[in-house]
Protein backbone atom coordinates (compact mmCIF):
# COMPACT_ATOMS: atom_id res chain seq x y z
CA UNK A 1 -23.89 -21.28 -35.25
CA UNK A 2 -22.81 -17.69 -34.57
CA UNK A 3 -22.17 -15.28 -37.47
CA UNK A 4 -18.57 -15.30 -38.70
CA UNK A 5 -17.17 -11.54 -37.06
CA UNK A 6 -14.51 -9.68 -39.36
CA UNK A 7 -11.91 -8.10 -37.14
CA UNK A 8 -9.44 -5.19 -38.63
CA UNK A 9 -6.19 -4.95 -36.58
CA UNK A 10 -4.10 -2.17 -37.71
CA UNK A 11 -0.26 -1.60 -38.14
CA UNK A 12 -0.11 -5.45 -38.45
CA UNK A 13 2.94 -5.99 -39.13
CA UNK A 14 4.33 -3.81 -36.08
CA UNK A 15 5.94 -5.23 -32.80
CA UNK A 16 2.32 -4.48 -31.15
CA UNK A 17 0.37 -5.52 -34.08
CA UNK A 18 1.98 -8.46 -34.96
CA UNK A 19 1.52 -9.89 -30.96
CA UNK A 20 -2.29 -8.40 -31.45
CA UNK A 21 -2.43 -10.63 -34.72
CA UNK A 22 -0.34 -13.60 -32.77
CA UNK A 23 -2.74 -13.87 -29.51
CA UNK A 24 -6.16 -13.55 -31.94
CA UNK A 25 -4.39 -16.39 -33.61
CA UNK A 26 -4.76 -18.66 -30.95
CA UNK A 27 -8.88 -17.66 -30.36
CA UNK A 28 -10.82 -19.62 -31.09
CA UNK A 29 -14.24 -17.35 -31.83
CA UNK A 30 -16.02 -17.18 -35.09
CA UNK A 31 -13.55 -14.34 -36.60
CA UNK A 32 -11.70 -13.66 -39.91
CA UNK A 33 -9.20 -11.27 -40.05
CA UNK A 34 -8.37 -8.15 -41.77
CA UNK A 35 -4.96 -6.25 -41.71
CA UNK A 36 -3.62 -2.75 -42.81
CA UNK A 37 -0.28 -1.47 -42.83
CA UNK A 38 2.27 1.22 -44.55
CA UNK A 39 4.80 -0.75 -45.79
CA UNK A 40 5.50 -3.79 -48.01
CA UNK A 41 7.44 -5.67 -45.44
CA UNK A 42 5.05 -5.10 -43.49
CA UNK A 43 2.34 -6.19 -44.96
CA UNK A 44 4.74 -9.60 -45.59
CA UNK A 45 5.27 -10.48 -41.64
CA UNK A 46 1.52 -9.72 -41.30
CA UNK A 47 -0.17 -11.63 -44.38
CA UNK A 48 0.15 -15.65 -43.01
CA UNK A 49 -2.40 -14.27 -39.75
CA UNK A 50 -4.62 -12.91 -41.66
CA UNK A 51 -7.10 -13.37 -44.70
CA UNK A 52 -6.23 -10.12 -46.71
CA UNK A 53 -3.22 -7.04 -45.75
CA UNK A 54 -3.86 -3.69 -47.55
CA UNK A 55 -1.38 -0.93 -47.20
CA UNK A 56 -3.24 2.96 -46.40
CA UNK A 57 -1.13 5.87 -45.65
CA UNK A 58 0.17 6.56 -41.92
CA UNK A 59 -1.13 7.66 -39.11
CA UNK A 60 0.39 11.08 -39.37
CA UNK A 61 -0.76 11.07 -42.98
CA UNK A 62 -3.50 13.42 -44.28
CA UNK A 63 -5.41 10.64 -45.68
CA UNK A 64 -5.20 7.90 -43.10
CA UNK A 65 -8.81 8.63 -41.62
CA UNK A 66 -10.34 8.41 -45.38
CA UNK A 67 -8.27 5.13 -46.12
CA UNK A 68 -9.42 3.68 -42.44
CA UNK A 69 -12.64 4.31 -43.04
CA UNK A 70 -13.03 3.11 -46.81
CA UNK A 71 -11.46 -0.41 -45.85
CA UNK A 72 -14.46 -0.87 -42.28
CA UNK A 73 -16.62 -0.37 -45.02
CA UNK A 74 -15.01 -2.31 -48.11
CA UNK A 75 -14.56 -5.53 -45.36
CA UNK A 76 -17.70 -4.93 -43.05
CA UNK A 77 -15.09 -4.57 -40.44
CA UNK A 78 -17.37 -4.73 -36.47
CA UNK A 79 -14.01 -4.35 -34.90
CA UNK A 80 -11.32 -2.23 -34.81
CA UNK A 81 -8.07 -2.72 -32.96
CA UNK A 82 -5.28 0.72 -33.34
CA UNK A 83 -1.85 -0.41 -32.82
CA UNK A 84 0.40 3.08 -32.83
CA UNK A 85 0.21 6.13 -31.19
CA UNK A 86 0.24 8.18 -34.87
CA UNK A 87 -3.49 6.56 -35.24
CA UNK A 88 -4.75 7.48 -32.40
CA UNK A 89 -3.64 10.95 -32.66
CA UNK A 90 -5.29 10.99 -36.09
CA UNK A 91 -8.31 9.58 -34.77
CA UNK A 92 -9.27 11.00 -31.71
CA UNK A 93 -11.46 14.55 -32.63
CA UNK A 94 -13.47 11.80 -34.99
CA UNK A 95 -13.32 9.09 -32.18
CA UNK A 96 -17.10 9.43 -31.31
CA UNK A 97 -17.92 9.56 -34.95
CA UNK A 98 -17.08 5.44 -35.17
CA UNK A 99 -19.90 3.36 -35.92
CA UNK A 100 -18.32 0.20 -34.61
CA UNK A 101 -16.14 -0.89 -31.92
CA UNK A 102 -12.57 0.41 -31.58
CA UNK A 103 -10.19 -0.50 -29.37
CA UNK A 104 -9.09 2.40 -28.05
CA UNK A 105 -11.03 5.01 -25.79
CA UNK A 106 -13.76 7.11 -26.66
CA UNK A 107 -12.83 10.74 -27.28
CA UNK A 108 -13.02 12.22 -23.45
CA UNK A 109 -10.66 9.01 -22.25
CA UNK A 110 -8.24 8.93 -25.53
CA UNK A 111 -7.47 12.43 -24.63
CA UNK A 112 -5.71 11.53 -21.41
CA UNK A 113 -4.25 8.58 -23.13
CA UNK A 114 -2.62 10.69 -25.47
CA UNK A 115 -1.33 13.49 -23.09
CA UNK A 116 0.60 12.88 -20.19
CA UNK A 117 -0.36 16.55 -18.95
CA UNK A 118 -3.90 16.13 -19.46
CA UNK A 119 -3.68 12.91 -17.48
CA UNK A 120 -1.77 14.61 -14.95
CA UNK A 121 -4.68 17.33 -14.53
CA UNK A 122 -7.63 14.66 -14.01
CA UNK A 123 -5.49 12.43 -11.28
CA UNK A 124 -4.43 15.73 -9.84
CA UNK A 125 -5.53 15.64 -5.44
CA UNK A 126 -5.92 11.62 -5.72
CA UNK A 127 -1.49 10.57 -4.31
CA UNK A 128 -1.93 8.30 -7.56
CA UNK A 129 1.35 9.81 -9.09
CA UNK A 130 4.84 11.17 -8.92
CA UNK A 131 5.12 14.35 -7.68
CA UNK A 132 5.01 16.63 -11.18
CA UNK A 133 5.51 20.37 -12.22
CA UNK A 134 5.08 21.35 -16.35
CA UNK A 135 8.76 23.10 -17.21
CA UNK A 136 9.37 25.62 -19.72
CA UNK A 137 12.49 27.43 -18.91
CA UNK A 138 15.71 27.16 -16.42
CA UNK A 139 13.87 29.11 -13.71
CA UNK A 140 11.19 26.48 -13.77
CA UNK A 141 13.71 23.65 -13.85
CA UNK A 142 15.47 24.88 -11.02
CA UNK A 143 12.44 25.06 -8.78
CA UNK A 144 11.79 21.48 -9.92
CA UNK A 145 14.93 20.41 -8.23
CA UNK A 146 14.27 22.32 -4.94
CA UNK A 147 10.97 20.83 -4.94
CA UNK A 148 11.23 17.82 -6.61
CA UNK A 149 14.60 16.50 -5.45
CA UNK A 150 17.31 15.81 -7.12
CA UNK A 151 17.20 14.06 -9.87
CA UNK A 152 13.82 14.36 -11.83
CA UNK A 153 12.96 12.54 -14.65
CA UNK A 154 12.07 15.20 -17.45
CA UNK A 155 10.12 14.43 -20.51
CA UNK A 156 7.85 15.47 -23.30
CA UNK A 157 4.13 15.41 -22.58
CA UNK A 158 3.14 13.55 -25.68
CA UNK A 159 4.79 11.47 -27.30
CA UNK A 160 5.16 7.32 -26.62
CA UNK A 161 8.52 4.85 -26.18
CA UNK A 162 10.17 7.13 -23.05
CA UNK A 163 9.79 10.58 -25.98
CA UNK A 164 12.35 12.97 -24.72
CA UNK A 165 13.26 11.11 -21.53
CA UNK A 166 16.04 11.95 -19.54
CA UNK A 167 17.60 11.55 -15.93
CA UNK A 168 18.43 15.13 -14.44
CA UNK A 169 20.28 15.74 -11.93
CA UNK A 170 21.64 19.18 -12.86
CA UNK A 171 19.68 22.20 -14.12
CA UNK A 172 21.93 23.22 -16.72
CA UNK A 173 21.68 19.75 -18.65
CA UNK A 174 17.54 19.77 -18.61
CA UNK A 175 17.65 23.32 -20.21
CA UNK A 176 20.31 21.99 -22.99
CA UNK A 177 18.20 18.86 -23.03
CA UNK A 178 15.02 21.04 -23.91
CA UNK A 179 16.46 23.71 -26.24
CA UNK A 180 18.41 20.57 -28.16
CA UNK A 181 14.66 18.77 -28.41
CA UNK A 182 13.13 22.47 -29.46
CA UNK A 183 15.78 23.14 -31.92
CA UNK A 184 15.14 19.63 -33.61
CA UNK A 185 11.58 19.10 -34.37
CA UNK A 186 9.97 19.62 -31.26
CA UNK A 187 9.45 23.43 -30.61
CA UNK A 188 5.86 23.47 -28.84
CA UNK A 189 6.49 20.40 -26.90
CA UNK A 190 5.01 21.09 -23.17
CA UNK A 191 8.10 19.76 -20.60
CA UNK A 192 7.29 17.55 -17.59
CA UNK A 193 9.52 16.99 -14.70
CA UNK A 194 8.94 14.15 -12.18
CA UNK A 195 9.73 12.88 -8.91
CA UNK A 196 12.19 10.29 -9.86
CA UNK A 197 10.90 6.78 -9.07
CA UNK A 198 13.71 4.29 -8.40
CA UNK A 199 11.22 0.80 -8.52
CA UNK A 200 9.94 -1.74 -10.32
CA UNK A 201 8.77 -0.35 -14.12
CA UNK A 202 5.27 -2.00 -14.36
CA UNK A 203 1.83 -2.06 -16.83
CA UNK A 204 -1.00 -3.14 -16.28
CA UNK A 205 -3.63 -3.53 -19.21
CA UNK A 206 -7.44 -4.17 -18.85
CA UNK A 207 -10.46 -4.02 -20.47
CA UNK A 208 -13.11 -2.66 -19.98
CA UNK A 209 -17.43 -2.75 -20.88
CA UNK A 210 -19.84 0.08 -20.50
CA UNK A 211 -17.92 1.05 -17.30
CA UNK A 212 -17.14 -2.07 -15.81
CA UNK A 213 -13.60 -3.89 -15.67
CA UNK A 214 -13.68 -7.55 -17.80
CA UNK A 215 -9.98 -8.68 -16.81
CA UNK A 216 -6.61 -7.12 -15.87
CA UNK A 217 -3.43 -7.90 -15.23
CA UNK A 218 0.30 -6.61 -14.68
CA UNK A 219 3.70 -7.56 -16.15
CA UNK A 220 7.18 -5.60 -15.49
CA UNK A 221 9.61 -4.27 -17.41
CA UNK A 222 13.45 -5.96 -16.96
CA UNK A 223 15.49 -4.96 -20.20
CA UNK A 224 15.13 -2.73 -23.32
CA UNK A 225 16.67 -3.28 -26.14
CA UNK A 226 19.73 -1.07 -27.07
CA UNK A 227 19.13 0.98 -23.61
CA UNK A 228 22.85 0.73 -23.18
CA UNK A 229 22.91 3.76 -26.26
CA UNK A 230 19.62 5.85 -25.16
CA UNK A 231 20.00 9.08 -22.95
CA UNK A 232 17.54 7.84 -20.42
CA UNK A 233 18.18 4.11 -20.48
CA UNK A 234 14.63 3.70 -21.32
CA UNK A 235 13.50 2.80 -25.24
CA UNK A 236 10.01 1.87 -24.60
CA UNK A 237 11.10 -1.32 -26.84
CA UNK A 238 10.71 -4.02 -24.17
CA UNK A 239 13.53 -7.41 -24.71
CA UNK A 240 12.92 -9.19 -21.51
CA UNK A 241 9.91 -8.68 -19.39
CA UNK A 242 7.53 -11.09 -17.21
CA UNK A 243 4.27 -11.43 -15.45
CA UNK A 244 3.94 -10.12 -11.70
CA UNK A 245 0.62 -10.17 -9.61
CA UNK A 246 -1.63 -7.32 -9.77
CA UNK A 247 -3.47 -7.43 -6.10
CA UNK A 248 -1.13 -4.61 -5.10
CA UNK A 249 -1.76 -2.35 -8.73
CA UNK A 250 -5.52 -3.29 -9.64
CA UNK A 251 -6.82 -0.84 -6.83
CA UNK A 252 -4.28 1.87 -8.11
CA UNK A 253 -4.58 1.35 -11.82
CA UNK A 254 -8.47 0.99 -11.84
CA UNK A 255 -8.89 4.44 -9.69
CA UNK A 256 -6.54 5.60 -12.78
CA UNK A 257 -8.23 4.66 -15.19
CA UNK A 258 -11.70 5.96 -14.20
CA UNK A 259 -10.94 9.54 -12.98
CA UNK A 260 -8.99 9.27 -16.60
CA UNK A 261 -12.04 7.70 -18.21
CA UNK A 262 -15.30 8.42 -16.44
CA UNK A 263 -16.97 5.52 -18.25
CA UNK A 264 -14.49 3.58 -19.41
CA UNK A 265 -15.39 1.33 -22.41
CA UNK A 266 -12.23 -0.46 -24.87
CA UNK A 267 -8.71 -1.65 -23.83
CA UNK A 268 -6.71 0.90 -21.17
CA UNK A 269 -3.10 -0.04 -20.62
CA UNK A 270 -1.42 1.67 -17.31
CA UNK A 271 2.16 2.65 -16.96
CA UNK A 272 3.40 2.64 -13.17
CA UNK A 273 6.85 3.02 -11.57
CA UNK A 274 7.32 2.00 -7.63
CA UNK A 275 8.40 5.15 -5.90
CA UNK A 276 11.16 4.42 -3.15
CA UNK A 277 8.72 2.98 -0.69
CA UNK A 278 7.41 0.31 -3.49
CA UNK A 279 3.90 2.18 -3.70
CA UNK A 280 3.50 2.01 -7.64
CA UNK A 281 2.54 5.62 -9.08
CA UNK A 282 0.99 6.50 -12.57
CA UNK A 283 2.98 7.14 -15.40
CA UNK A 284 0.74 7.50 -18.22
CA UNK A 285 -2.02 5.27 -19.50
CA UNK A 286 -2.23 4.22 -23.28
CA UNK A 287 -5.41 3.69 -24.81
CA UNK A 288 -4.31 0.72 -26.57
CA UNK A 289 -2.02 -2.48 -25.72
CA UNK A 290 1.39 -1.54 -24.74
CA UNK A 291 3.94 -3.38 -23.20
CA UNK A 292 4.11 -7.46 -24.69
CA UNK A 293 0.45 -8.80 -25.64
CA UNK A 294 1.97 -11.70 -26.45
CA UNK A 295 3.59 -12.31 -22.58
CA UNK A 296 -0.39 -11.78 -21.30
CA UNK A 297 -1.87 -14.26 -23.85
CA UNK A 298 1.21 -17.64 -23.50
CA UNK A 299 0.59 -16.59 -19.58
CA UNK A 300 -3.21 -17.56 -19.72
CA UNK A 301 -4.97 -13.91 -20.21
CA UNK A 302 -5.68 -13.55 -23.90
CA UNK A 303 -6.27 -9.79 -24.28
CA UNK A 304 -7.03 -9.53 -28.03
CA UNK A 305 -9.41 -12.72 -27.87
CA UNK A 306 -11.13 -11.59 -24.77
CA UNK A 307 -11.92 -7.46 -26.20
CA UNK A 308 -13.31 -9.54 -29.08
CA UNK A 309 -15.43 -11.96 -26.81
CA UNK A 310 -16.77 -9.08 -24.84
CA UNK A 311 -17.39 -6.69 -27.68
CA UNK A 312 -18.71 -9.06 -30.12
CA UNK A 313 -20.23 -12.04 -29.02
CA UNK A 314 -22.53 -10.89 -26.48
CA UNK A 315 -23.75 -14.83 -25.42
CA UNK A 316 -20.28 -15.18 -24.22
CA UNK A 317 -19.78 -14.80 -20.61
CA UNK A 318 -16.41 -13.16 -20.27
CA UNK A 319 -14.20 -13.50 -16.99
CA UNK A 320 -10.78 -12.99 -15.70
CA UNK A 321 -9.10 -16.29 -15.85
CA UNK A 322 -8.64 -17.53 -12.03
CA UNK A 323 -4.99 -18.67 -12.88
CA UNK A 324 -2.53 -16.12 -14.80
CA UNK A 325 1.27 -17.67 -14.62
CA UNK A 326 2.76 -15.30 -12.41
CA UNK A 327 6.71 -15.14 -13.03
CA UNK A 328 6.15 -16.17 -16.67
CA UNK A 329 8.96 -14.62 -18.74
CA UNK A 330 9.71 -13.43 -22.35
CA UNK A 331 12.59 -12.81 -23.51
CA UNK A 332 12.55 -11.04 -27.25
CA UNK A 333 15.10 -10.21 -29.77
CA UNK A 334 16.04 -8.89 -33.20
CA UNK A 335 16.86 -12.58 -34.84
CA UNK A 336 14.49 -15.30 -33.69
CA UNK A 337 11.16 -15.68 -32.05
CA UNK A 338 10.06 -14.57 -28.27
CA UNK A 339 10.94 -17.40 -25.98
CA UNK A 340 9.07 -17.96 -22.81
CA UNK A 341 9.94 -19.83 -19.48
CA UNK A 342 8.75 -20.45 -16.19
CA UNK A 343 11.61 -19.52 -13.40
CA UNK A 344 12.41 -22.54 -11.21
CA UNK A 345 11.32 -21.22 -7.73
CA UNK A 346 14.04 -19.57 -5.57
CA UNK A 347 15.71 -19.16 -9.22
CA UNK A 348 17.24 -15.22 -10.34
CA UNK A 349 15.68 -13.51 -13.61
């Protein structure tokens, strides 16, 4: 019989978390599960997937690494999946101090994860993304436009859910844009301006062993909720989304991922955008799972089983499954549970 494995799976109780908690669920390896979050309603969504919920401080707090840390060692915790971007930015100069295995990168890899600039740099020569130029002022705007064309899509260089997005098509509304985003909260944010990319809005999450891919696959992006009231149209808060095949993006993403990542090792989830030819080009890569966990797992990939297979139980022999459900939709919102459904062929999303 193999040893019982005690899994910790942070921010439970969060849209990510709670699909993390959802698709481990359904597993059926030798786990019991442990769950943190920061708030008591949290912690209430969270508690009937898992054996105990303890609230730490957040992310951004002062003493989230000490809290973290004290409940590994209270639980025996082996594994270690990070839900929110907050964590990870608390985490990552301590990564490599970990004694078990997190979900997210080690330090080198996190640090593209968690800047789109930095990212930028390492992909730089390889045609893997937009065409980009770092923007500071109007003069650098303008020259954006010239070279760019018109419109770019600016944004902040850190920062997740579409931080600071915005459609620009004339310089004088990216400067207000920047100095309104400066004046609030935001005064040493570094400014990226992109090719704008008019196609499909796609991710593609893996995993990933000692340098070696374990399974991938791709979903896209159709709605966001409340996009009808953001600046950009983009919330990063996905309500309708579905499963696409990833021949065309596993050679892109991969390359990604491992200029990113030398040796990549923990879960890698890659942001692309078609550009007006359909060639999909890098957006960002998040060193956790983005986009709907829950889509992968009801569409035959279980992400959050399959990092625990691979990490854990090393007699398991761990393989993409052969048959993902390709056009397999989810449709989420605020009042009731995600639905799923399989498009009749020749049939409109």
């Amino acid at each position: 019989m193999v040893e019982q494995k005690t899994i910790l799976v942070t921010a439970c109780g969060s849209s990510i978390g709670l699909e993390v908690l959802r698709s481990l669920h359904q597993s059926q390896a030798p786990i019991r599960i442990v769950g943190s979050e920061v708030s008591w309603w949290g912690k209430q969504i969270a508690q009937p997937y898992c054996q105990t919920v303890e609230l730490i401080p957040r992310g951004d707090s002062p003493e989230y690494l000490t809290a973290l840390k004290s409940l590994i060692d209270k639980y025996n915790v082996e594994l270690v999946f990070v839900n929110t971007e907050p964590e990870l930015e608390a985490l990552v100069e301590h990564r490599d101090t970990f004694q078990v295995e997190l979900s997210c990168p080690a330090k080198f890899g996190l640090q593209a994860c968690l800047s789109k600039q930095v990212l930028h740099d390492r992909l730089a020569g390889h045609d893997l993304t937009a065409g980009t130029v770092v923007v500071n002022d109007r003069q650098d705007l303008q020259q954006a436009l010239d070279t760019l064309g018109s419109p770019v899509w600016l944004r902040c260089a850190e920062g997740p859910r579409g931080r600071g997005s915005i459609v620009v098509e004339h310089v004088d509304d990216g400067v207000f844009w920047m100095d309104y985003w400066r004046r609030r909260d935001a005064a040493d944010d570094v400014w990226l301006a992109h090719e704008y990319l008019p196609g499909r809005n796609l991710n593609w999450t893996s995993i990933w062993k000692q340098g070696e891919l374990v399974a991938a696959a791709c979903g896209e992006r159709l709605k966001y909720f409340l996009s009808q009231v953001a600046v950009s149209g983009v919330t990063g808060n996905v309500s309708h989304c579905r499963i696409v095949d990833s021949s065309a993006v596993t050679p892109i993403a991969s390359q990604a991922v491992r200029l990113a990542d030398p040796q990549p090792h923990g879960i890698y989830a890659v942001d692309l955008r078609e550009d007006s030819q359909g060639i999909a080009r890098v957006t960002e890569i998040n060193g956790r799972q983005a986009f709907r966990p829950l889509l992968y797992t009801q569409g035959g990939i279980n992400f959050s089983d399959l990092f625990v297979q691979s990490m854990l139980l090393e007699n398991t022999t761990v393989t993409e499954p052969s048959s993902v459900t390709i056009g397999l939709e989810m449709v989420r919102g605020m009042d009731f549970e995600p639905l799923f459904r399989q498009p009749a062929t020749g049939e409109q999303s």
